[in-house]
N, C-alpha and C. Protein backbone atom coordinates (compact mmCIF):
# COMPACT_ATOMS: atom_id res chain seq x y z
N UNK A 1 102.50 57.54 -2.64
CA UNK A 1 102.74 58.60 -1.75
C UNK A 1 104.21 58.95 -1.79
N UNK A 2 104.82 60.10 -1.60
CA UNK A 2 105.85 60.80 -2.06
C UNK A 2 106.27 61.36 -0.52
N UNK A 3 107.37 61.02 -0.03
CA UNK A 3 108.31 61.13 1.35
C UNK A 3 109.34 62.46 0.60
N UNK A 4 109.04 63.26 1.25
CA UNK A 4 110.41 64.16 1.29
C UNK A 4 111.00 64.60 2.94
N UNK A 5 112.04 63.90 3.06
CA UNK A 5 112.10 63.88 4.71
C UNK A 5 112.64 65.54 4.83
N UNK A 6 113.45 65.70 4.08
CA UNK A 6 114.21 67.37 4.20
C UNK A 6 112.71 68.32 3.93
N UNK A 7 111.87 68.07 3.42
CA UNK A 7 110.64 69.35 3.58
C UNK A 7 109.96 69.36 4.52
N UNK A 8 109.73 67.88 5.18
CA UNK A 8 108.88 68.14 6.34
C UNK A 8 109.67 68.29 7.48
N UNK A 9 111.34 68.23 7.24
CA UNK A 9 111.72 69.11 8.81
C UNK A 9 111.74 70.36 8.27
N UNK A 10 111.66 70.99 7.47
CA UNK A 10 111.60 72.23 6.78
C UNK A 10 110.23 72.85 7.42
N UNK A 11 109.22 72.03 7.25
CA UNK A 11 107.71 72.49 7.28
C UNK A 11 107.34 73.05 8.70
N UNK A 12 107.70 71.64 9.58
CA UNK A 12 107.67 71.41 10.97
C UNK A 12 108.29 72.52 11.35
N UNK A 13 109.73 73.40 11.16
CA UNK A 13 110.39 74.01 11.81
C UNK A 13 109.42 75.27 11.31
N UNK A 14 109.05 75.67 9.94
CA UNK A 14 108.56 76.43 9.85
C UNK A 14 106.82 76.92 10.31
N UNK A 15 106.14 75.58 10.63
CA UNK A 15 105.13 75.82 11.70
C UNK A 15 105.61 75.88 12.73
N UNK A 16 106.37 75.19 13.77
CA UNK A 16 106.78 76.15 14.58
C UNK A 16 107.00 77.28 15.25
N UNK A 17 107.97 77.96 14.29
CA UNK A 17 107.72 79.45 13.42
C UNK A 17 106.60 80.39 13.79
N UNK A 18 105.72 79.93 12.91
CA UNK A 18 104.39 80.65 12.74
C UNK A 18 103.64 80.66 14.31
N UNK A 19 103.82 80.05 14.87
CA UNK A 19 102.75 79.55 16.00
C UNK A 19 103.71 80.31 17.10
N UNK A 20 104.94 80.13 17.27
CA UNK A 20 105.63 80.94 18.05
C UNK A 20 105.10 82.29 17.80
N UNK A 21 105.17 83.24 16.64
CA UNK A 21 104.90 84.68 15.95
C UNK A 21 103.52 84.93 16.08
N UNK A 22 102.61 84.10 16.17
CA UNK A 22 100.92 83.57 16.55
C UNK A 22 100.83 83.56 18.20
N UNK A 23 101.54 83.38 18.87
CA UNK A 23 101.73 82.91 20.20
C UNK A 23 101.27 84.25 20.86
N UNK A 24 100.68 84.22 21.79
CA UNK A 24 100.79 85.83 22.71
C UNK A 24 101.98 85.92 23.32
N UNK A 25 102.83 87.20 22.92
CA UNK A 25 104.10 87.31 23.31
C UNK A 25 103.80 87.90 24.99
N UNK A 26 104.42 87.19 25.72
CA UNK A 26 104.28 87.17 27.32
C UNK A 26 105.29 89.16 27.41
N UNK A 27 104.81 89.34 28.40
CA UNK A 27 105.55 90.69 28.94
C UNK A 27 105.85 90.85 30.20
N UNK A 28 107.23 90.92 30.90
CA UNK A 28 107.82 91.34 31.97
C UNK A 28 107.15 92.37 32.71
N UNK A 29 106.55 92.51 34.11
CA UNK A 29 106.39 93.78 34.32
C UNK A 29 106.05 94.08 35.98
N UNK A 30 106.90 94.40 36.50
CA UNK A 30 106.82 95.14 38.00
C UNK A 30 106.60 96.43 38.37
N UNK A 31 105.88 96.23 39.56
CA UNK A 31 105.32 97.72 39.97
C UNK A 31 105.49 97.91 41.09
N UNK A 32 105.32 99.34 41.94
CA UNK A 32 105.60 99.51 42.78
C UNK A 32 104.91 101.01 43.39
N UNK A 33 104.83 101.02 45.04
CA UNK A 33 103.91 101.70 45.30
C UNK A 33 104.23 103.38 45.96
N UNK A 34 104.46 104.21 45.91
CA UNK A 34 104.69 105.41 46.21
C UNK A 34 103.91 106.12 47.33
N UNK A 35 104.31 106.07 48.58
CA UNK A 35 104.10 106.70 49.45
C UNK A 35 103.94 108.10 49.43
N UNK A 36 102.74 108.82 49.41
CA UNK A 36 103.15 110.52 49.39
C UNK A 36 102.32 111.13 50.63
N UNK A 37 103.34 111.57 51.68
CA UNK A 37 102.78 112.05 53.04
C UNK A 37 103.07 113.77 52.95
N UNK A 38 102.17 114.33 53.69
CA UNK A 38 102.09 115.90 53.65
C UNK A 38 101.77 116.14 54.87
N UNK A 39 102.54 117.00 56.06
CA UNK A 39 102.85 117.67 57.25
C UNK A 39 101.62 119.02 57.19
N UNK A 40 100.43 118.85 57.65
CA UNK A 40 99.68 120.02 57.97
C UNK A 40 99.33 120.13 59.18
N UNK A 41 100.16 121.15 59.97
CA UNK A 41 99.92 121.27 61.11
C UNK A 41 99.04 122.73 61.62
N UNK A 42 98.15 122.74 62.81
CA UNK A 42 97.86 124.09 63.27
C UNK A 42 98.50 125.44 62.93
N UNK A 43 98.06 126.64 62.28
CA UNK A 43 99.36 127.66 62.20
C UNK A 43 98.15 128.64 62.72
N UNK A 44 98.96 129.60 62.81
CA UNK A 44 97.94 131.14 63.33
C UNK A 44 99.06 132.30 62.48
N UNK A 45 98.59 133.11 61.80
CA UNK A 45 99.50 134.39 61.56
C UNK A 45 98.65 135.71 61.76
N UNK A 46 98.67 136.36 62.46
CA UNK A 46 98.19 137.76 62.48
C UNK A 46 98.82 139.02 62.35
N UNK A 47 98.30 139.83 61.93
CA UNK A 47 98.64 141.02 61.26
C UNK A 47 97.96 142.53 61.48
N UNK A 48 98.32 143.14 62.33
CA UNK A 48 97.88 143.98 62.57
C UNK A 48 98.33 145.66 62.38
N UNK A 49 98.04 146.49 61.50
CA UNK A 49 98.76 147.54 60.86
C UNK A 49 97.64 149.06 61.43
N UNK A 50 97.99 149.59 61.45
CA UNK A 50 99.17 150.15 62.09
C UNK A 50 99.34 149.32 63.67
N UNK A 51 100.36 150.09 64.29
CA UNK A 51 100.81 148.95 65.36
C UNK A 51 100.34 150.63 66.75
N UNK A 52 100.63 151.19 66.16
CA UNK A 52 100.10 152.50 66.76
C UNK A 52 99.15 153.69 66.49
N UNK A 53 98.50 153.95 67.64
CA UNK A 53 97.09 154.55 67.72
C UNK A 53 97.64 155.69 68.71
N UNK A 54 96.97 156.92 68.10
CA UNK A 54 96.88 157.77 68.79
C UNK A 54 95.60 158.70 69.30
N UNK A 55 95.52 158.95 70.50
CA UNK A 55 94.08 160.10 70.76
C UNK A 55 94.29 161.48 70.90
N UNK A 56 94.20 162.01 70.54
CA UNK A 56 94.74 163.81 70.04
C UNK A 56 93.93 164.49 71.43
N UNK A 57 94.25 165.29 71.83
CA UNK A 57 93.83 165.83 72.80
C UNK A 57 92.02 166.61 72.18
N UNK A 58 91.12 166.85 72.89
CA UNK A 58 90.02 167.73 72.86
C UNK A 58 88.98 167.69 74.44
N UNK A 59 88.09 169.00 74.05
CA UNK A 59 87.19 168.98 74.90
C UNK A 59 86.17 167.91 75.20
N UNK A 60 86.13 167.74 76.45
CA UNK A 60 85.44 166.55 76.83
C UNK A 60 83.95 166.95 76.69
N UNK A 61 83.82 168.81 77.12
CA UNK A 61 82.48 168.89 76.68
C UNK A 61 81.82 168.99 74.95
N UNK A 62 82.66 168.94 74.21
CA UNK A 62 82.02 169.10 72.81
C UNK A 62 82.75 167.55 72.35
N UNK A 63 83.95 166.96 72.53
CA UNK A 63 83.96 165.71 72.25
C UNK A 63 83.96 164.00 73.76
N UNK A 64 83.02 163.78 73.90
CA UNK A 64 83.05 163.13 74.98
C UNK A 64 83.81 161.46 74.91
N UNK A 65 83.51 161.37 73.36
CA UNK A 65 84.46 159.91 73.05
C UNK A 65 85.24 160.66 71.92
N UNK A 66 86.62 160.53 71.98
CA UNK A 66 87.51 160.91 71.41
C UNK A 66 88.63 159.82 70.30
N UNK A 67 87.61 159.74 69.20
CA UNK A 67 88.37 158.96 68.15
C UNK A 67 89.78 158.75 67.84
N UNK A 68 90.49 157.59 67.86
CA UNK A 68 92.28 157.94 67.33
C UNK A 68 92.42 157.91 66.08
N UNK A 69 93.61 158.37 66.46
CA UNK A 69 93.69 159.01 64.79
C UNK A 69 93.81 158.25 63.65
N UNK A 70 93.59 156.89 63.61
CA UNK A 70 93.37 155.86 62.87
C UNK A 70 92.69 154.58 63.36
N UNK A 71 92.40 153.98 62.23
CA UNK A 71 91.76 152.45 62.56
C UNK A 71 92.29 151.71 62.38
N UNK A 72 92.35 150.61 62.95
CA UNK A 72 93.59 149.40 63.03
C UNK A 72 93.36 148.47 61.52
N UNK A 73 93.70 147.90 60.70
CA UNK A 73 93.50 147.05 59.81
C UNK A 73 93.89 145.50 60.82
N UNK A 74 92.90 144.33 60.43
CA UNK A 74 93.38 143.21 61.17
C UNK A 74 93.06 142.29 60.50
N UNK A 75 94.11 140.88 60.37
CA UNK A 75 94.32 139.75 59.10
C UNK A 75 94.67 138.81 60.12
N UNK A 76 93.39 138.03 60.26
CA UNK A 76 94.01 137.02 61.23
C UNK A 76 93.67 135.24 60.17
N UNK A 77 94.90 134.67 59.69
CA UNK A 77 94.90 133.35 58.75
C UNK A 77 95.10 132.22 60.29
N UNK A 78 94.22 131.23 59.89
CA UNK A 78 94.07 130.33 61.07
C UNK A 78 94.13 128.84 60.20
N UNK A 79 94.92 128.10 60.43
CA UNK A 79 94.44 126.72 60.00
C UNK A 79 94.66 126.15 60.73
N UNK A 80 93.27 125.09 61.09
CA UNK A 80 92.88 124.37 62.59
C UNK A 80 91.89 123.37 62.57
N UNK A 81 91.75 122.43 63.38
CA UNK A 81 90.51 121.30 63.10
C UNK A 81 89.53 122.16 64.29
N UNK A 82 90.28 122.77 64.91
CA UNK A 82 89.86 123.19 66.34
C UNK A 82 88.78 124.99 66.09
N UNK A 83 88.61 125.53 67.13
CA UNK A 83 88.51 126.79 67.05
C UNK A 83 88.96 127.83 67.66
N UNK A 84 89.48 128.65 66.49
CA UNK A 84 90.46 129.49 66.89
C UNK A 84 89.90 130.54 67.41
N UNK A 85 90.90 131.42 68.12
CA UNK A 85 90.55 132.67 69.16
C UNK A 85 91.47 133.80 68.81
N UNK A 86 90.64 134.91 68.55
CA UNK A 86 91.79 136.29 69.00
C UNK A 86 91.09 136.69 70.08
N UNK A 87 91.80 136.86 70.98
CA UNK A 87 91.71 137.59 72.16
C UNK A 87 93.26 138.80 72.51
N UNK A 88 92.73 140.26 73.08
CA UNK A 88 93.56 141.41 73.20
C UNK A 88 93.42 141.22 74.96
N UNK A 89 94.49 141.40 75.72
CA UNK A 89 95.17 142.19 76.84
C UNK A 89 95.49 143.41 77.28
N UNK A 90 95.10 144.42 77.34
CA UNK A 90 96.22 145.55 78.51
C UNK A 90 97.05 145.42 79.07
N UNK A 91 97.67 145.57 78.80
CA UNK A 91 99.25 145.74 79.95
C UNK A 91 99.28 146.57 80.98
N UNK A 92 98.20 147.18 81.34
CA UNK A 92 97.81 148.12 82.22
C UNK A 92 97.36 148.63 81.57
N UNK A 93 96.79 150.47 82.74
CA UNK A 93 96.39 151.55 82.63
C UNK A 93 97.25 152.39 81.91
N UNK A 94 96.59 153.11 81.09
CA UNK A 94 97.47 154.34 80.27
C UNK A 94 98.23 155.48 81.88
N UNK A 95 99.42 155.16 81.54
CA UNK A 95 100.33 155.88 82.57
C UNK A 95 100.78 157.20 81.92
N UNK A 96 101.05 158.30 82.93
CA UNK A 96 101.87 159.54 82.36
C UNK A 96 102.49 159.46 83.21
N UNK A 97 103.41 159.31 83.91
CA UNK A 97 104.47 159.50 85.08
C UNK A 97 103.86 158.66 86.57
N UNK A 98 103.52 159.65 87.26
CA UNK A 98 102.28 158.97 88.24
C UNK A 98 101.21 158.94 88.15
N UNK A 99 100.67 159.21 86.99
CA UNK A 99 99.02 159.65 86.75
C UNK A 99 98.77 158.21 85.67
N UNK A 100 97.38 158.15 85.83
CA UNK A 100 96.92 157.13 84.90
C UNK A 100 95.55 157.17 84.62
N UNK A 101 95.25 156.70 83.49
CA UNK A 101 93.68 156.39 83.05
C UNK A 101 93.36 155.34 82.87
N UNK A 102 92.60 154.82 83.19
CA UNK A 102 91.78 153.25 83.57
C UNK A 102 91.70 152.92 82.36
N UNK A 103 92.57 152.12 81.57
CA UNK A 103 92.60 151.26 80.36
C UNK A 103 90.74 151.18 79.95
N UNK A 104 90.22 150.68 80.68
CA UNK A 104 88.26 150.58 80.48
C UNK A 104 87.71 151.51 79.53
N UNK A 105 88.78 153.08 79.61
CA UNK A 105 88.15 153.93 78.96
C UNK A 105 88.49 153.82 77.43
N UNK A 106 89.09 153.12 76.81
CA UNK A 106 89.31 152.50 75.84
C UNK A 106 88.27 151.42 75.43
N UNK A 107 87.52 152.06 73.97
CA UNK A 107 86.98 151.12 74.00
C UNK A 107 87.25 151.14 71.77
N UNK A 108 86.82 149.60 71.29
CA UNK A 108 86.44 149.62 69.83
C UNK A 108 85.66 148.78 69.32
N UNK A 109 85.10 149.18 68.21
CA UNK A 109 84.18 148.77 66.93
C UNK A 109 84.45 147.72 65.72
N UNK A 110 84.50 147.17 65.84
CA UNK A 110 84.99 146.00 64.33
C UNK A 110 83.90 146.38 63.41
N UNK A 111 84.49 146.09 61.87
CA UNK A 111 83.64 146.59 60.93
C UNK A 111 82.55 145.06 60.37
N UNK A 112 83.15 143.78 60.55
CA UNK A 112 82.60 142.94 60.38
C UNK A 112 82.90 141.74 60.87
N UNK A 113 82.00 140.73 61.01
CA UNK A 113 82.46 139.34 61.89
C UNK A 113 83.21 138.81 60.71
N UNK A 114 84.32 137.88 61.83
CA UNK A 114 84.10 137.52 62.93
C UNK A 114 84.52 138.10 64.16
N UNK A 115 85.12 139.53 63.61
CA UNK A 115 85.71 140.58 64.53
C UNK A 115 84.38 141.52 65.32
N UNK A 116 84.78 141.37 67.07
CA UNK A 116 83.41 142.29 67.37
C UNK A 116 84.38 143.11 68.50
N UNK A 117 83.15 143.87 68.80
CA UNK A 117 83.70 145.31 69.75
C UNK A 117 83.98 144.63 70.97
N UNK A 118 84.29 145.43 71.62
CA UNK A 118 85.20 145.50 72.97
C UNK A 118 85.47 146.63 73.77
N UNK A 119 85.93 146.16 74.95
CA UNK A 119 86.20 147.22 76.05
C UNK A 119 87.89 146.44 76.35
N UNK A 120 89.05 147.29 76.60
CA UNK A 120 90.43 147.08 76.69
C UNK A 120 90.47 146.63 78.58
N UNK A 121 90.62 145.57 78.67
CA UNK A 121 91.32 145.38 80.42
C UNK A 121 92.45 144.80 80.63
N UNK A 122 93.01 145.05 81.60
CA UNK A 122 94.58 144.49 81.96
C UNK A 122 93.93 143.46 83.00
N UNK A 123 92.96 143.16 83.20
CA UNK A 123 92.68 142.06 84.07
C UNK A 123 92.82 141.18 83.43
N UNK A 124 91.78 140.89 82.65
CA UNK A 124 91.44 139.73 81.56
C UNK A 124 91.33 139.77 79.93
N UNK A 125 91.66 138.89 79.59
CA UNK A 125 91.89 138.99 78.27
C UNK A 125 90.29 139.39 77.44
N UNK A 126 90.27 139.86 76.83
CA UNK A 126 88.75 139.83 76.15
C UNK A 126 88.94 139.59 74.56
N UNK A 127 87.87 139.19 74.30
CA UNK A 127 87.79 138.33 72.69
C UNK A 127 87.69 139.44 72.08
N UNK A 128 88.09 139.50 70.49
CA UNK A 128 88.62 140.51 69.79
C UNK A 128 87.65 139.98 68.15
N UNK A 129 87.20 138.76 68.48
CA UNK A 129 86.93 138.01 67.25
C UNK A 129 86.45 136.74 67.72
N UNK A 130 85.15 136.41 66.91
CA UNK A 130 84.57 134.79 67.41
C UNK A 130 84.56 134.58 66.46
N UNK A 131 85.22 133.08 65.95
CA UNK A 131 85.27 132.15 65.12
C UNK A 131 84.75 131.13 64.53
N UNK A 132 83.91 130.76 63.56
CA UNK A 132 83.76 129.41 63.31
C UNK A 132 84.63 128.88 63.63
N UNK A 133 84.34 127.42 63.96
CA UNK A 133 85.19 125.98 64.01
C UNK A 133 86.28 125.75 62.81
N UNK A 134 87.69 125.77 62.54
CA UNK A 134 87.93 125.52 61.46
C UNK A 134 89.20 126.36 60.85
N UNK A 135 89.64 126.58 59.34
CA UNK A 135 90.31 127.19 58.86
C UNK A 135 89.73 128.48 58.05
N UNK A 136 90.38 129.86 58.32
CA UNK A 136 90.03 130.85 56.78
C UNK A 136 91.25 131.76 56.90
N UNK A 137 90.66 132.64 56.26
CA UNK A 137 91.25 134.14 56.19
C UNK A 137 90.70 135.62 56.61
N UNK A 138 90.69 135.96 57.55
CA UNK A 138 89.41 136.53 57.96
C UNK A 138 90.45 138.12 57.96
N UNK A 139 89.73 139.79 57.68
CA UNK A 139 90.33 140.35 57.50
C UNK A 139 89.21 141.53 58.01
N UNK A 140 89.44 142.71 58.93
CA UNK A 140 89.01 143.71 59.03
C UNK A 140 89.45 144.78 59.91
N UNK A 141 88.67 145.73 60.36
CA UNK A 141 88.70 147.14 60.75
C UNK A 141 88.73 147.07 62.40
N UNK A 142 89.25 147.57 63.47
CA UNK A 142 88.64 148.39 64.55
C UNK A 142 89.14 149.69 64.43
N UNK A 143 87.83 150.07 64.69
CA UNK A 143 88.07 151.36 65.25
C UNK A 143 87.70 152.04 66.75
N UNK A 144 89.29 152.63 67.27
CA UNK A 144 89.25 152.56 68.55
C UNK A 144 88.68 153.81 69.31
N UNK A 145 88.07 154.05 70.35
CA UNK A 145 87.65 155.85 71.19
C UNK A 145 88.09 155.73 72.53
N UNK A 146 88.61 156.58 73.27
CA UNK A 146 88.60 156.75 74.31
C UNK A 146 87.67 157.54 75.19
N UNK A 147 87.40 157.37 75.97
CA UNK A 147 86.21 158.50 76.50
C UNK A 147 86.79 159.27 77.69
N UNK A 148 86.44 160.70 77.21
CA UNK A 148 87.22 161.71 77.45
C UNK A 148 86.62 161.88 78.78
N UNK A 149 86.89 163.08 79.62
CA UNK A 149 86.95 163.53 80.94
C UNK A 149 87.63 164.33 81.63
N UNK A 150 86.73 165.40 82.14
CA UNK A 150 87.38 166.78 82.73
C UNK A 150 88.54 166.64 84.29
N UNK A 151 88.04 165.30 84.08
CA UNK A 151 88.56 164.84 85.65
C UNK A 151 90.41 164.28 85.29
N UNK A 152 90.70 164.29 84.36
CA UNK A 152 92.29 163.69 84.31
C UNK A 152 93.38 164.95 84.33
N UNK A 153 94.56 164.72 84.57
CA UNK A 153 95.47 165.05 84.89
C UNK A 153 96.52 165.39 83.72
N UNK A 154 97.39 166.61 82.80
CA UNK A 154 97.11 166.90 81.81
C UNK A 154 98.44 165.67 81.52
N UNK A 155 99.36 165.16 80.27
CA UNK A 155 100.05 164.54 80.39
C UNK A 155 100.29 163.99 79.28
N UNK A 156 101.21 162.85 78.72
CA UNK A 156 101.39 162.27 77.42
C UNK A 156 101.17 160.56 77.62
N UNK A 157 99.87 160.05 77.64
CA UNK A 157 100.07 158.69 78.43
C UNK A 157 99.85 157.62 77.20
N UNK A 158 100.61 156.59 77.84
CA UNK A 158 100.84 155.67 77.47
C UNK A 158 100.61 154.16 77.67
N UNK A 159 99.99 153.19 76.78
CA UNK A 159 100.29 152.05 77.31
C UNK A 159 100.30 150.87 76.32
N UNK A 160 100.04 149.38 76.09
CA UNK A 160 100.39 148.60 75.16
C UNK A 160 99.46 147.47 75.46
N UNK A 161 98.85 146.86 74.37
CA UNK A 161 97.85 145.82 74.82
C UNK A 161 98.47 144.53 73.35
N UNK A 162 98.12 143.22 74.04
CA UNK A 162 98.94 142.78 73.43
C UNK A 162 97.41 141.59 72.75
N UNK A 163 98.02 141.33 71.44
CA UNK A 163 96.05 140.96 70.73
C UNK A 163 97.32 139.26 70.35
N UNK A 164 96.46 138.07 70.76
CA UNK A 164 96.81 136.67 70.77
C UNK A 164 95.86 135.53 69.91
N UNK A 165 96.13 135.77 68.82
CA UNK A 165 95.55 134.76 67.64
C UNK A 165 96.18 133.31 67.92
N UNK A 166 95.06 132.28 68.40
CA UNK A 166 95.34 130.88 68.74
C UNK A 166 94.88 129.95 67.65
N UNK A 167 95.16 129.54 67.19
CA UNK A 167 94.76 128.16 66.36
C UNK A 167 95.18 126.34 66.76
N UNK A 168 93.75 126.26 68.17
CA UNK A 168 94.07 124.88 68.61
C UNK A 168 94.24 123.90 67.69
């Protein structure tokens, strides 16, 4: 048998070697966790164009409800867990100086839900629109009449009703 001491530390170092390069090379590795929070709170935006309506003067006997001279466009965006409300006010009676007409005689038509008709009071607020539960975009028409009458006082009257989109 044949000793070569210099090959077998040669050999040894070079299995070594191999088995190290054979070895599963281990890997460093930390992680970490990312918080991502998002603020969605209740909003309401409404939009209502034109902002002014007018009723042109005519005969009460050939026109008895007297159309204004435009229809309101209305965009009411709601995001809510809750259910939201438009409801309109009067601020009173249409005034001309000392004369007035009973806001009541104001009345309008919505072209589609969730917007419905109405009668205008300065008492109480009245709904303008019933809502599902929830969030959308809801978008339409009134169209407003006054109902005419031989009985008023001649004049330029005026008044302002104020329309309140809620999103509980």
């Amino acid at each position: 048998m044949f000793s070569f001491p210099g090959l077998r530390v040669s050999a040894v170092l070079t299995l070594t070697f191999v088995g190290l390069l054979c070895a599963r090379v281990s890997s460093a590795q930390s992680t970490q966790t990312l918080t991502i929070n998002a603020t969605v709170s209740a909003r309401a935006e409404l939009t209502i164009s034109p902002t002014t309506i007018n009723f042109p003067d005519a005969s009460p006997t050939t026109t008895p409800s007297i159309p204004a001279n435009s229809t309101v466009s209305v965009t009411a965006n709601v995001r809510t867990s809750g259910t939201p409300t438009l409801k309109v006010l009067a601020n009173g009676n249409l005034t001309s100086g000392a004369n007035s007409i009973a806001i009541t005689n104001v009345t309008w038509t919505a072209s589609a839900a969730p917007f419905i008709a109405g009668t205008l009071n300065s008492a109480t607020s009245q709904d303008a629109a019933t809502f599902s539960s929830g969030s959308g975009s809801y978008s339409g028409v009134f169209t407003f009449a006054l109902a005419n009458s031989w009985a008023r006082a001649d004049g330029s009257y005026t008044q302002t009703a104020t329309y309140t989109l809620t999103a509980p």
